[in-house]
C-alpha atoms as a PDB file:
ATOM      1  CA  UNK A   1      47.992   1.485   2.836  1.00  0.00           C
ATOM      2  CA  UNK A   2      46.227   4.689   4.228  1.00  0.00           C
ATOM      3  CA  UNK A   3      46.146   5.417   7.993  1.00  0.00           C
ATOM      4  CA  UNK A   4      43.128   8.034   7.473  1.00  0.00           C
ATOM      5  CA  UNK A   5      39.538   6.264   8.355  1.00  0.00           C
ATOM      6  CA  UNK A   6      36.813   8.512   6.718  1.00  0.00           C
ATOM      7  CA  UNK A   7      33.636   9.574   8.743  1.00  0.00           C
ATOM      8  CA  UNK A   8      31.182   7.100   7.104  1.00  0.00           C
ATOM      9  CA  UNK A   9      28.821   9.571   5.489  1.00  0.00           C
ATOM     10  CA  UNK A  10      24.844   8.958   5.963  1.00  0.00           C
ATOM     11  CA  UNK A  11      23.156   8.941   2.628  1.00  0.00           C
ATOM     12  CA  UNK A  12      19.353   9.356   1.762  1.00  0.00           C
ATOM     13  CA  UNK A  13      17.478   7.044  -0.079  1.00  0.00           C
ATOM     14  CA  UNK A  14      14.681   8.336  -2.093  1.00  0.00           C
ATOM     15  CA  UNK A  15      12.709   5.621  -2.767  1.00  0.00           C
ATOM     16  CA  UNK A  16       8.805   5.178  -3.627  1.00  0.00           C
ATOM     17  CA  UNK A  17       8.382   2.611  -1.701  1.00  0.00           C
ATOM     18  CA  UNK A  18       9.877   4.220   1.581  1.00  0.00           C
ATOM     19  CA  UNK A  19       8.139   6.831   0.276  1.00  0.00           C
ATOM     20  CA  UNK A  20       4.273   5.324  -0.323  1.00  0.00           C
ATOM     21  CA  UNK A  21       4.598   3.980   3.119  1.00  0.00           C
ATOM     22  CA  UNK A  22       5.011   7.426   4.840  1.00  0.00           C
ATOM     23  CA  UNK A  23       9.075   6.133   5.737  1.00  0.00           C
ATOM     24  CA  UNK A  24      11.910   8.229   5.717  1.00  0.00           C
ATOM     25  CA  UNK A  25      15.258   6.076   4.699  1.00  0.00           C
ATOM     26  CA  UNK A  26      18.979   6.327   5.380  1.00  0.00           C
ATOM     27  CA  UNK A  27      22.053   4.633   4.815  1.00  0.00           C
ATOM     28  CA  UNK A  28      24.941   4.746   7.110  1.00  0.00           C
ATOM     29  CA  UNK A  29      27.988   3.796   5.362  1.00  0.00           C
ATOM     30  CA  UNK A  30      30.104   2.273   6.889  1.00  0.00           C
ATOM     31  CA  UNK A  31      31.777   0.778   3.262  1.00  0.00           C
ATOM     32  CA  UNK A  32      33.382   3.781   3.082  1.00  0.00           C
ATOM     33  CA  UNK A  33      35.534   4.465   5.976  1.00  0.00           C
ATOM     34  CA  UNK A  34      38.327   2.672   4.264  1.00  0.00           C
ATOM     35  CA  UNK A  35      39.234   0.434   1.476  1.00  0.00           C
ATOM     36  CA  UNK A  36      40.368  -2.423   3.272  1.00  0.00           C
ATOM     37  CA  UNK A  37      39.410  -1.977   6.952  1.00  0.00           C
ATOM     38  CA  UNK A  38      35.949  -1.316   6.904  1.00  0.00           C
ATOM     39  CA  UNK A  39      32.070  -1.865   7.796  1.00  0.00           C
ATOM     40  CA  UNK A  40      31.426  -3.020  11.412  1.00  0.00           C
ATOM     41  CA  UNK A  41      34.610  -5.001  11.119  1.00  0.00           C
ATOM     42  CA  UNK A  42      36.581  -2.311  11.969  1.00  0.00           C
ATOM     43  CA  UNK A  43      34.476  -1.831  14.866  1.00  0.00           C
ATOM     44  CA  UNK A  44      35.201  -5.618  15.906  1.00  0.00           C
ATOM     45  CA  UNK A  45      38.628  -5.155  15.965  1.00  0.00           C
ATOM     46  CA  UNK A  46      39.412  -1.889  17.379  1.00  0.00           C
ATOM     47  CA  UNK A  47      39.699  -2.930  21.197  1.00  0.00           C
ATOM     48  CA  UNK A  48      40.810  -6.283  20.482  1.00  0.00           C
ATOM     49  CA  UNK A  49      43.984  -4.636  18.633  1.00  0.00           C
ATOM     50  CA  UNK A  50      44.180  -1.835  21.468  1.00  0.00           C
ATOM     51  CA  UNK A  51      44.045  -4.786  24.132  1.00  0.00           C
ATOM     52  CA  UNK A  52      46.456  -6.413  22.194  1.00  0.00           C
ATOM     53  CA  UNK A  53      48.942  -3.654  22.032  1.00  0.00           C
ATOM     54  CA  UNK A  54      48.867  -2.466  25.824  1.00  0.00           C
ATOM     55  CA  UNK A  55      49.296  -6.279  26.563  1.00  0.00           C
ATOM     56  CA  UNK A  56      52.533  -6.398  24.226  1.00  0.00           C
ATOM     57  CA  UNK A  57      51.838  -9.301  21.696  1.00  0.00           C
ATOM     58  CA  UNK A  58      53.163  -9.261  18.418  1.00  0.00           C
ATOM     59  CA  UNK A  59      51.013 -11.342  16.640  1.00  0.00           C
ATOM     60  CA  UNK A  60      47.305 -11.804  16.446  1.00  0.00           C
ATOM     61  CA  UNK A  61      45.694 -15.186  15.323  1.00  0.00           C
ATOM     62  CA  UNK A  62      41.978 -15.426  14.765  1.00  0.00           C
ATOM     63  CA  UNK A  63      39.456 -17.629  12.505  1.00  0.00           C
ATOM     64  CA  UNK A  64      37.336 -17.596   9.549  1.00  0.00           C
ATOM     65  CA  UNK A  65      36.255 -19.164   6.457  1.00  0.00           C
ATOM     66  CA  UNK A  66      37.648 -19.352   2.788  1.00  0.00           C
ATOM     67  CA  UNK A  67      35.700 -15.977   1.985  1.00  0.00           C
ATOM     68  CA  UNK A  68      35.479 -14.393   5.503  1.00  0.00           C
ATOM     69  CA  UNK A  69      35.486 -10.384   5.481  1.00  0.00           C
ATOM     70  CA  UNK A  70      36.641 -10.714   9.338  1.00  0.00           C
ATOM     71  CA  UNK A  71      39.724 -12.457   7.893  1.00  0.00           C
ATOM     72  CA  UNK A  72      40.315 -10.073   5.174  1.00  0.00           C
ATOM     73  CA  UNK A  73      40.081  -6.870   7.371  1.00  0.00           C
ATOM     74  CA  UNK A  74      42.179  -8.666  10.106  1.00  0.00           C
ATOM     75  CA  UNK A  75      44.780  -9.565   7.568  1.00  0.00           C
ATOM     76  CA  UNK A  76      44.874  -5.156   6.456  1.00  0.00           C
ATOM     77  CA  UNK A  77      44.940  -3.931  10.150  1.00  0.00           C
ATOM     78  CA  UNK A  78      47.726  -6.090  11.252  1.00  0.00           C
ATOM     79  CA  UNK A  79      49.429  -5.069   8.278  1.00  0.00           C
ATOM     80  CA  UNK A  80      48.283  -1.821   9.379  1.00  0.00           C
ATOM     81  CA  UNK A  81      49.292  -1.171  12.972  1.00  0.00           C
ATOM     82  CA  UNK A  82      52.309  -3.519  12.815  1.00  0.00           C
ATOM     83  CA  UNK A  83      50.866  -6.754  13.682  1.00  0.00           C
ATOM     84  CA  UNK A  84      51.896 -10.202  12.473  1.00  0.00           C
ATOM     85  CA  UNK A  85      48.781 -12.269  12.015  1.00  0.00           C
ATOM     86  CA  UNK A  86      47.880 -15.567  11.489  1.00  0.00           C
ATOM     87  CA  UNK A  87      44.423 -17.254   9.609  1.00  0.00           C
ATOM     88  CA  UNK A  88      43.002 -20.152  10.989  1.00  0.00           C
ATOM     89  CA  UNK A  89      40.952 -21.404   7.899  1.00  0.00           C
ATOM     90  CA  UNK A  90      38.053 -23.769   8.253  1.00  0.00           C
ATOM     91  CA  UNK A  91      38.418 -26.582   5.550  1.00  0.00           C
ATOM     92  CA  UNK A  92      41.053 -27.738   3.528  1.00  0.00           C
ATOM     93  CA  UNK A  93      43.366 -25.640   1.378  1.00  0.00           C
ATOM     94  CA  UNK A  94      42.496 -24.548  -1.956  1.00  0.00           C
ATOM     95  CA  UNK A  95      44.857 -23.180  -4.481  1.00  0.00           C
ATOM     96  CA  UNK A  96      44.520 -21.222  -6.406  1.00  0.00           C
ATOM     97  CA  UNK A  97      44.131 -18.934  -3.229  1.00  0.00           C
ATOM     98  CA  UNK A  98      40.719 -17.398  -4.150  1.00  0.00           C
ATOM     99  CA  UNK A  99      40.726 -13.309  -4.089  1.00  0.00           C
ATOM    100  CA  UNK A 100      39.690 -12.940   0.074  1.00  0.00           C
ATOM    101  CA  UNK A 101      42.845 -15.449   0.821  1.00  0.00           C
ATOM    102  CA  UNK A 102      45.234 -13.761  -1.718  1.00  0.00           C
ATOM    103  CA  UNK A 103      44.691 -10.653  -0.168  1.00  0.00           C
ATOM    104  CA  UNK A 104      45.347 -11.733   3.408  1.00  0.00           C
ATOM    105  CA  UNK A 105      48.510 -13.302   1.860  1.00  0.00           C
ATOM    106  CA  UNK A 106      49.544 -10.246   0.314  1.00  0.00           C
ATOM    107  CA  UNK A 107      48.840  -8.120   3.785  1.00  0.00           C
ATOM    108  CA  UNK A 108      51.600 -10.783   5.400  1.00  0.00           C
ATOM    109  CA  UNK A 109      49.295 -12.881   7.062  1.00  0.00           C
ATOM    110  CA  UNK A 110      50.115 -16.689   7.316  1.00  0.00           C
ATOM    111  CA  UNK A 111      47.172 -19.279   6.529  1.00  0.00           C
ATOM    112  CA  UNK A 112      46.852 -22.209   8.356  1.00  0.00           C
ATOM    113  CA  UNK A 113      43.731 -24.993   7.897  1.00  0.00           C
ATOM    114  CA  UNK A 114      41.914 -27.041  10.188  1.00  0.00           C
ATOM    115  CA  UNK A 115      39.652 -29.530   9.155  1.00  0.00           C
ATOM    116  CA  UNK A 116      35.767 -28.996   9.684  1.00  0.00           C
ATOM    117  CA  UNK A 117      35.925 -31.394  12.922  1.00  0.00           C
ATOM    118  CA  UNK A 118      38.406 -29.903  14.465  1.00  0.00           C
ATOM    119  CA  UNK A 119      37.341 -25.922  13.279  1.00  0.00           C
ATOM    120  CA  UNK A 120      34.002 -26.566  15.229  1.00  0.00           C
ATOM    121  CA  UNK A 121      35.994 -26.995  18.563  1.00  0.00           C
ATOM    122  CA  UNK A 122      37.934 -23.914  17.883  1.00  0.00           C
ATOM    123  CA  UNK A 123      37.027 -22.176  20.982  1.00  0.00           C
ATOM    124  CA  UNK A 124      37.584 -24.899  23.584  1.00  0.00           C
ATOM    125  CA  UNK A 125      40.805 -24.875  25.530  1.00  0.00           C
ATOM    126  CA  UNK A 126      41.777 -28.190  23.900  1.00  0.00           C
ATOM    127  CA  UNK A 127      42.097 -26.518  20.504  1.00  0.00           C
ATOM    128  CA  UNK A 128      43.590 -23.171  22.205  1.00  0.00           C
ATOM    129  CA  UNK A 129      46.206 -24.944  23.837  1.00  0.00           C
ATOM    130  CA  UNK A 130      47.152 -26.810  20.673  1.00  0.00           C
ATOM    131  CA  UNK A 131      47.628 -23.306  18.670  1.00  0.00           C
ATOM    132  CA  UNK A 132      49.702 -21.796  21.834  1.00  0.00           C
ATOM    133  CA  UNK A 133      52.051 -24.777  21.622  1.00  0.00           C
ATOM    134  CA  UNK A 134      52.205 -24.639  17.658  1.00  0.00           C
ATOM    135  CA  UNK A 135      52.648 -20.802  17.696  1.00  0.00           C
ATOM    136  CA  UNK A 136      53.636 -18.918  21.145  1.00  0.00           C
ATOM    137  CA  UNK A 137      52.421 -15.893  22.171  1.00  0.00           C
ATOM    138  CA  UNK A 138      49.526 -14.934  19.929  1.00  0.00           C
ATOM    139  CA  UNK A 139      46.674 -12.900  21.016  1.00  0.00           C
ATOM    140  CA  UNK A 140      43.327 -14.773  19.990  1.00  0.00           C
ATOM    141  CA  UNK A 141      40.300 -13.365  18.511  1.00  0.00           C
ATOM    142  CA  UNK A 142      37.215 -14.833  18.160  1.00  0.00           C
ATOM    143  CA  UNK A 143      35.564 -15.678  14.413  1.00  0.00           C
ATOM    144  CA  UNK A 144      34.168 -12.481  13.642  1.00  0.00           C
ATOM    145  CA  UNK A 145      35.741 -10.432  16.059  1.00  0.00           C
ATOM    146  CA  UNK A 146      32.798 -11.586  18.416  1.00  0.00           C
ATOM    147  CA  UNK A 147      34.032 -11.196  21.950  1.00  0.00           C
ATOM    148  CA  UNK A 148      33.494  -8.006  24.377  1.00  0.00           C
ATOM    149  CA  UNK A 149      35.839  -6.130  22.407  1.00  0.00           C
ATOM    150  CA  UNK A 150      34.065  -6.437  19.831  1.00  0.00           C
ATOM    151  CA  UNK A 151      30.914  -5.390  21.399  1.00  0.00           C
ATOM    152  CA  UNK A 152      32.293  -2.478  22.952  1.00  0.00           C
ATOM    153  CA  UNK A 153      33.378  -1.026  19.428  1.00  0.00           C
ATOM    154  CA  UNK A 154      29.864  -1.564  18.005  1.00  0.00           C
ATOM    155  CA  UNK A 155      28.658   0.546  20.814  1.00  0.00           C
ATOM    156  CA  UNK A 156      29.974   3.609  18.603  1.00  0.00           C
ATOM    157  CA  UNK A 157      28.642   2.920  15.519  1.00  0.00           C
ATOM    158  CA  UNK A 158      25.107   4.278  15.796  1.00  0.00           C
ATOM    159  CA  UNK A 159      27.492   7.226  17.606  1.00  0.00           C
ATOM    160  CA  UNK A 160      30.268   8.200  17.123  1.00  0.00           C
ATOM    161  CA  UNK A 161      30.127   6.964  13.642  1.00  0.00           C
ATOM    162  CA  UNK A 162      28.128  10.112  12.920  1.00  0.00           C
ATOM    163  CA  UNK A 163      29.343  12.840  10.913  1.00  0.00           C
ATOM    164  CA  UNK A 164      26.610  15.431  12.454  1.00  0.00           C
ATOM    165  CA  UNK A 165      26.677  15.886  16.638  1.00  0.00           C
ATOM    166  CA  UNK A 166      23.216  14.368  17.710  1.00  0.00           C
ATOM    167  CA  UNK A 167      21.763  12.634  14.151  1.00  0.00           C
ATOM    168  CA  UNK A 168      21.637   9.247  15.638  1.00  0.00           C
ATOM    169  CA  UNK A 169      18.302  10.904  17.860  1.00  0.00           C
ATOM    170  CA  UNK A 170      16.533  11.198  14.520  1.00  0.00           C
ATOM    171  CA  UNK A 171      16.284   7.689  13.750  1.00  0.00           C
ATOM    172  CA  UNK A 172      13.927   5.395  15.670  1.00  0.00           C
ATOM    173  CA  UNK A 173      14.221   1.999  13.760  1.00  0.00           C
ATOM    174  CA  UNK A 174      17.787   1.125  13.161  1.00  0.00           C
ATOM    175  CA  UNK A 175      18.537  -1.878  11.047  1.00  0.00           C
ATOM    176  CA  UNK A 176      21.532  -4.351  10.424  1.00  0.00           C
ATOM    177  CA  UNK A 177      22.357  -7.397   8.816  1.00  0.00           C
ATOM    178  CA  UNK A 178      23.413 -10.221  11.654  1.00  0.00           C
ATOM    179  CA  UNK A 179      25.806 -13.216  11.258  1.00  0.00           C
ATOM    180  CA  UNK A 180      27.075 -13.338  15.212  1.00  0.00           C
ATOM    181  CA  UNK A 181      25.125 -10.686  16.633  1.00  0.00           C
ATOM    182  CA  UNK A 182      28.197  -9.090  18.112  1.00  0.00           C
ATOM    183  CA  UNK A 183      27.043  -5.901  16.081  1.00  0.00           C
ATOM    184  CA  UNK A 184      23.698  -6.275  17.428  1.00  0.00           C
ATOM    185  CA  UNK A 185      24.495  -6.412  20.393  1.00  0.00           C
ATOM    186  CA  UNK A 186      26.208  -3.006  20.532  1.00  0.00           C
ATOM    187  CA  UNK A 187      23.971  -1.117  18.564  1.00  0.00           C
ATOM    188  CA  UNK A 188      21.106  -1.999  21.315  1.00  0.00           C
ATOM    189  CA  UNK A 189      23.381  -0.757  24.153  1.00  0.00           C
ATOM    190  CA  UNK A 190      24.027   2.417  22.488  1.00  0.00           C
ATOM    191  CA  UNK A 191      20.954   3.940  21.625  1.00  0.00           C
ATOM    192  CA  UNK A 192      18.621   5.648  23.483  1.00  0.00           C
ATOM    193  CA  UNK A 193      14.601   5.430  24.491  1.00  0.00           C
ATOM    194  CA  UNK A 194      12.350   5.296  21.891  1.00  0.00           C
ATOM    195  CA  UNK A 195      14.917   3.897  19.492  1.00  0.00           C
ATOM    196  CA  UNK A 196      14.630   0.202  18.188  1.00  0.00           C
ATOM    197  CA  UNK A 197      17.532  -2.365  16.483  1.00  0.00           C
ATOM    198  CA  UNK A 198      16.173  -5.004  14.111  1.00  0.00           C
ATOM    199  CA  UNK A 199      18.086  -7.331  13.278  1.00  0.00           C
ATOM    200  CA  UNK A 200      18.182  -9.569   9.924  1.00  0.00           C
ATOM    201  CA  UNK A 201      20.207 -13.099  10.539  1.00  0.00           C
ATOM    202  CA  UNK A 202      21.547 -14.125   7.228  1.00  0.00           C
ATOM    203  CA  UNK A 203      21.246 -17.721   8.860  1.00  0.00           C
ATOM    204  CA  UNK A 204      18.838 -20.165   8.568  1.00  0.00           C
ATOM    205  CA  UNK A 205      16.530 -20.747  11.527  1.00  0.00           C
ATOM    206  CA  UNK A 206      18.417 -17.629  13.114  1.00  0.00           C
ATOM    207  CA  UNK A 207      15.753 -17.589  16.027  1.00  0.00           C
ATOM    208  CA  UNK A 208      18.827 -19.159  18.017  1.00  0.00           C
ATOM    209  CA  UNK A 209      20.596 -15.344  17.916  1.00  0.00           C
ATOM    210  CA  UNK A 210      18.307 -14.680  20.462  1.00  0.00           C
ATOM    211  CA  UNK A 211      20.078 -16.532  23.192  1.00  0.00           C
ATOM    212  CA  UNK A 212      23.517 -15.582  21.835  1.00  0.00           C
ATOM    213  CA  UNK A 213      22.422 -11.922  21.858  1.00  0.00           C
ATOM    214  CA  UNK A 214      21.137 -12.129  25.419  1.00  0.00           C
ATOM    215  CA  UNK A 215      24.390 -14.002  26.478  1.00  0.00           C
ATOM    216  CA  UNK A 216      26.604 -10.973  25.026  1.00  0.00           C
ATOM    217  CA  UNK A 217      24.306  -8.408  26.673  1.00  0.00           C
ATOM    218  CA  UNK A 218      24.235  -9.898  30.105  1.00  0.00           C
ATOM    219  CA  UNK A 219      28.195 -10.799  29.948  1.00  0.00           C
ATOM    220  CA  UNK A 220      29.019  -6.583  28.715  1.00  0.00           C
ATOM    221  CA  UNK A 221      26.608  -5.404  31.480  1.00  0.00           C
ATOM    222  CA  UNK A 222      28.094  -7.635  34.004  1.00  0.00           C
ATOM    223  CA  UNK A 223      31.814  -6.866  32.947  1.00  0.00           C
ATOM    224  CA  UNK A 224      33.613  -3.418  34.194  1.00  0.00           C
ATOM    225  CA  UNK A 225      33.796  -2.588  30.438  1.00  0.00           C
ATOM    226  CA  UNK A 226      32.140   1.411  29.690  1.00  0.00           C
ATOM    227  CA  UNK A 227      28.320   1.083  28.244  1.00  0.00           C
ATOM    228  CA  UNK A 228      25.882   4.407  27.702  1.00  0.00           C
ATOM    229  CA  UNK A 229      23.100   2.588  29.897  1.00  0.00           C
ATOM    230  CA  UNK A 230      22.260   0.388  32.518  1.00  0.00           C
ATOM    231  CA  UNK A 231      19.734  -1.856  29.744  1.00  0.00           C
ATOM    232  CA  UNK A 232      19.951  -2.064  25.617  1.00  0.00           C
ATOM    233  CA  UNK A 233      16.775  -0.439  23.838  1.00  0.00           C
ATOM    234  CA  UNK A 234      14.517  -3.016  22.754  1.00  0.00           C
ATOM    235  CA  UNK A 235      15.617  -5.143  19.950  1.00  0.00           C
ATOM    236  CA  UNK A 236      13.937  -7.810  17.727  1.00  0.00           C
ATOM    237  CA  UNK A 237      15.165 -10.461  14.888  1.00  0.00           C
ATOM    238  CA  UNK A 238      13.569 -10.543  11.501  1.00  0.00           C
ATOM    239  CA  UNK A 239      14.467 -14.282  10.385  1.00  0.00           C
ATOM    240  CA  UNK A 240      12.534 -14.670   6.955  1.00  0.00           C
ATOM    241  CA  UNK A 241      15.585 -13.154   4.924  1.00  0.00           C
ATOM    242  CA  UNK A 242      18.110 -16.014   4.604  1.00  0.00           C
ATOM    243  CA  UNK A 243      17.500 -16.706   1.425  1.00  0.00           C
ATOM    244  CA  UNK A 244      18.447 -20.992   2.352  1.00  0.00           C
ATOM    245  CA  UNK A 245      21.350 -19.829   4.586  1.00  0.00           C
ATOM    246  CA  UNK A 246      24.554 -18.710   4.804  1.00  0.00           C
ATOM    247  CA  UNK A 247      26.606 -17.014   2.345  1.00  0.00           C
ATOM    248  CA  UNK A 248      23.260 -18.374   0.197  1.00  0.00           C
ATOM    249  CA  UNK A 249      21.812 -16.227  -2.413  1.00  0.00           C
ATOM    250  CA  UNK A 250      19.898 -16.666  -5.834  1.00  0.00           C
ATOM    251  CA  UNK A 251      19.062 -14.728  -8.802  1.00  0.00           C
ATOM    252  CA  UNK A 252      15.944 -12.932  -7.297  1.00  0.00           C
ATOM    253  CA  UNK A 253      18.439 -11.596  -4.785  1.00  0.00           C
ATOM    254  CA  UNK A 254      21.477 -10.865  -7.643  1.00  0.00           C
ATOM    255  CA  UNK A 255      19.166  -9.152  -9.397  1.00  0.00           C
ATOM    256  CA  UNK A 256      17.526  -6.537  -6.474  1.00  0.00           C
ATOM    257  CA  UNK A 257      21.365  -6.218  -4.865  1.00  0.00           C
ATOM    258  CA  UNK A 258      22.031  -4.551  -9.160  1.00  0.00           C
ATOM    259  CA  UNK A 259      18.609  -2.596  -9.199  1.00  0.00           C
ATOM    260  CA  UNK A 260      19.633  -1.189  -5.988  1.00  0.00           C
ATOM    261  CA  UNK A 261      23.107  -0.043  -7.100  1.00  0.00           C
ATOM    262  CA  UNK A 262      21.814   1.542  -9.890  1.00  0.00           C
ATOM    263  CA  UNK A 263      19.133   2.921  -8.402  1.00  0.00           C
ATOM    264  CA  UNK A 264      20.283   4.479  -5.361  1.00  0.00           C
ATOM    265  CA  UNK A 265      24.623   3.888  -6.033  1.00  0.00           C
ATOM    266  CA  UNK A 266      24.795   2.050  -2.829  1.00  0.00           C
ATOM    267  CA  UNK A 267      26.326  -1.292  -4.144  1.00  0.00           C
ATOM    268  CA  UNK A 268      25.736  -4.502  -1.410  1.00  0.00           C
ATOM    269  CA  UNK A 269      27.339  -7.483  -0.203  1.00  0.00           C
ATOM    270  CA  UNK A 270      25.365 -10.506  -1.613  1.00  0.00           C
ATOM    271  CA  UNK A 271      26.214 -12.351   2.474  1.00  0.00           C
ATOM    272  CA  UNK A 272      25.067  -9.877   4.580  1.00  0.00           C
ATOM    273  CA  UNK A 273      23.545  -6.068   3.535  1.00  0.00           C
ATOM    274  CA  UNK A 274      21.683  -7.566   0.414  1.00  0.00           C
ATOM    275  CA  UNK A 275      19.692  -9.373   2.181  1.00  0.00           C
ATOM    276  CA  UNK A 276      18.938  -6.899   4.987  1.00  0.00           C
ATOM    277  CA  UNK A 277      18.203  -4.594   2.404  1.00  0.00           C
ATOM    278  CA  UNK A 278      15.468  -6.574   0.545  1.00  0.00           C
ATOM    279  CA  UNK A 279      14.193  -7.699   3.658  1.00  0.00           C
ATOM    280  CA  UNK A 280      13.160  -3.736   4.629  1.00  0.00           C
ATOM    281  CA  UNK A 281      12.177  -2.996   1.382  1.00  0.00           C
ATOM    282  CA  UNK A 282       9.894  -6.194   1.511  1.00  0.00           C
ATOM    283  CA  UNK A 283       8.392  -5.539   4.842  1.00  0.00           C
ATOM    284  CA  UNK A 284       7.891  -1.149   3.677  1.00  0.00           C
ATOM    285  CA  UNK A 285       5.746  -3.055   0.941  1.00  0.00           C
ATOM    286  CA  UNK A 286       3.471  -4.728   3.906  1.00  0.00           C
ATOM    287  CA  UNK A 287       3.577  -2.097   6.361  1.00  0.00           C
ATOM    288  CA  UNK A 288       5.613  -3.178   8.752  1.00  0.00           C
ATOM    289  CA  UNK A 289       7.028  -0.266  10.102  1.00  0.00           C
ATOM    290  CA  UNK A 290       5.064   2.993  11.176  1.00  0.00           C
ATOM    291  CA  UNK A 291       4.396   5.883   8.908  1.00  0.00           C
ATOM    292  CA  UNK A 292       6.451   8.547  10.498  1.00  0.00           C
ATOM    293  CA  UNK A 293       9.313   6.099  11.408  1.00  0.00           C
ATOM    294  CA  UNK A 294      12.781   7.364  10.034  1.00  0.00           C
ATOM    295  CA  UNK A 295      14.781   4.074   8.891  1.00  0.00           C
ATOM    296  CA  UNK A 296      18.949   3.854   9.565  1.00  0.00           C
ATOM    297  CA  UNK A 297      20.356   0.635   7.309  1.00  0.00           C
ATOM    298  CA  UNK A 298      23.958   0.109   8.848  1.00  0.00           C
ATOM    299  CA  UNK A 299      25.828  -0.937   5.554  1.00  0.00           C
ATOM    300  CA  UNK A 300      28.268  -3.309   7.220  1.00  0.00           C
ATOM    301  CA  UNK A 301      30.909  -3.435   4.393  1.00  0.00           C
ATOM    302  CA  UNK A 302      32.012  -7.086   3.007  1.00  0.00           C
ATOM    303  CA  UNK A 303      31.752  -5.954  -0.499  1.00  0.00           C
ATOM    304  CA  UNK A 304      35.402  -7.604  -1.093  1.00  0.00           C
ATOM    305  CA  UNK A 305      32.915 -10.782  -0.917  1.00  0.00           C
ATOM    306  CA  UNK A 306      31.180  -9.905  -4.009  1.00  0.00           C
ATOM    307  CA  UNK A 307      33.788 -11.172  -6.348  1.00  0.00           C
ATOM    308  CA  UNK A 308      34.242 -14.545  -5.330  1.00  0.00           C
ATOM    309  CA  UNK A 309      30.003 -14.951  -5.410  1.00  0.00           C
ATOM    310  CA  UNK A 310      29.681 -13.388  -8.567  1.00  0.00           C
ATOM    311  CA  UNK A 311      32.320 -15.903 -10.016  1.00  0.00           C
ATOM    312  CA  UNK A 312      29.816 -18.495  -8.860  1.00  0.00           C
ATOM    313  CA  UNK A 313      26.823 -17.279  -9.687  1.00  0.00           C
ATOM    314  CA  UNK A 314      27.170 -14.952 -12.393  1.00  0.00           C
ATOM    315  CA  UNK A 315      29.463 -17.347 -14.398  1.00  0.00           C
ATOM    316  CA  UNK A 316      27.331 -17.054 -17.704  1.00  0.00           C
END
């Protein structure tokens, strides 16, 4: 497996749409920094696995469903940096392994399930306890990589991430999909005035972000972790993209996430960038963003995702 992590290039999209409503659009793309270790999950894990070195542990453990990206990419970086890592896996075992859980079996990392019950209290100290009796020493992180860590690493995508010194400043409306709105939550704290992060929760009735977004703004701000600014830019949620839910899609949203690819060669992820995708071409199409405003869609990765949905829903 590679060491090297590309700059994620920013590509143009020339589309009528963008263009009829006076917007300029860009893709950042993230997919690319690396085949296995990529999108803002790479972000999410960058301090935890730092913290987790300078504190000496061996092993990481963390949490995720059957076709969880933040398990896949966990699964390559331990392999990666010389971790041993273990899967908590929400729901009974399945076998054959589908493709997400074979690869974090091939990468070395051991699988272990918890029923739904007990996954929901999987960040209580009751639960914690029980998987630092049943396993040692392991360094936790969260489901999704959603902790201060993880925040502080999604502080340099809109950043750092750049190939080109000072290109974030031309963008004013940056968007991203949101699941825990630990990415969110960075991107707001990193960019500058007149700048704005929208948000699309690929959950239903994801109004309740809000709170978690606040929570992980006033918890960075209050901790002695580095941030560029005192106070995030303003930042708002977009909620009518779910399309029923999580990790829900139909064939209206199959069929824009293959027009896209084709159109523009930026394939999506049908959980996450798909639908943050159609949601800002929908809303070009009503005018809800300014003529003049220059777009930045954060493509978040997850594409390894993509084959297990397309078994499901492009069976015919």
């Amino acid at each position: 497996m590679s060491l090297i992590f590309f700059p994620p290039p920013i590509q143009k999209i020339n589309s009528e749409i963008a263009h009829s409503a006076g917007v300029d659009l860009y893709v950042l793309r993230l997919d690319l920094m690396h085949p296995w270790v990529n999108g803002n999950k790479w972000f999410k894990l960058k301090y935890n696995l730092l913290e987790a070195k300078e504190k000496h542990f061996t092993t990481l453990l963390t949490f995720g469903g059957a076709y969880s990206n933040h398990i896949y990419a966990t699964a390559a970086a331990g392999n990666l940096f010389g971790f041993r890592t273990i899967g908590v896996i929400r729901g009974e075992e399945t076998l054959p392994l589908n493709p997400t859980l074979s690869f974090a079996v091939q990468q070395g990392m051991q699988l272990v399930y918890l029923n739904r019950e007990m996954y929901r209290q999987r960040n209580t100290a009751v639960v914690e306890e029980y998987l630092q009796q049943r396993f040692g020493e392991v360094f936790i992180i969260p489901e999704g990589g959603s902790n201060l860590n993880g925040v502080s690493g999604c502080m340099e995508i809109v950043g750092d991430a750049m190939p080109t010194a000072g290109y974030a400043y031309a963008f004013n409306r940056i968007c991203v999909a949101c699941g825990t709105a630990t990415t969110l939550a960075g991107i707001a704290l990193s960019l500058h005035e007149g700048q704005r992060a929208i948000a699309f929760p690929v959950l239903k009735n994801g109004l309740f972000l809000a709170q978690e977004i606040e929570g992980l703004l006033t918890n960075y701000l209050t901790s002695d972790l580095p941030t560029a600014s005192n106070s995030p830019v303003p930042w708002q949620l977009v909620c009518d993209y779910h399309f029923g839910g999580y990790a829900k899609v139909n064939n209206e949203l199959l069929l824009f996430s293959q027009q896209f690819k084709k159109e523009h060669n930026v394939p999506l992820d049908y959980v996450y960038t798909a639908k943050m995708f159609y949601g800002v071409m929908d809303l070009l199409k009503q005018g809800f963003f300014g003529r003049g405003d220059s777009l930045l869609l954060v493509h978040t990765g997850g594409l390894q995702g993509n084959i297990g949905m397309e078994k499901r829903y492009l069976r015919q």
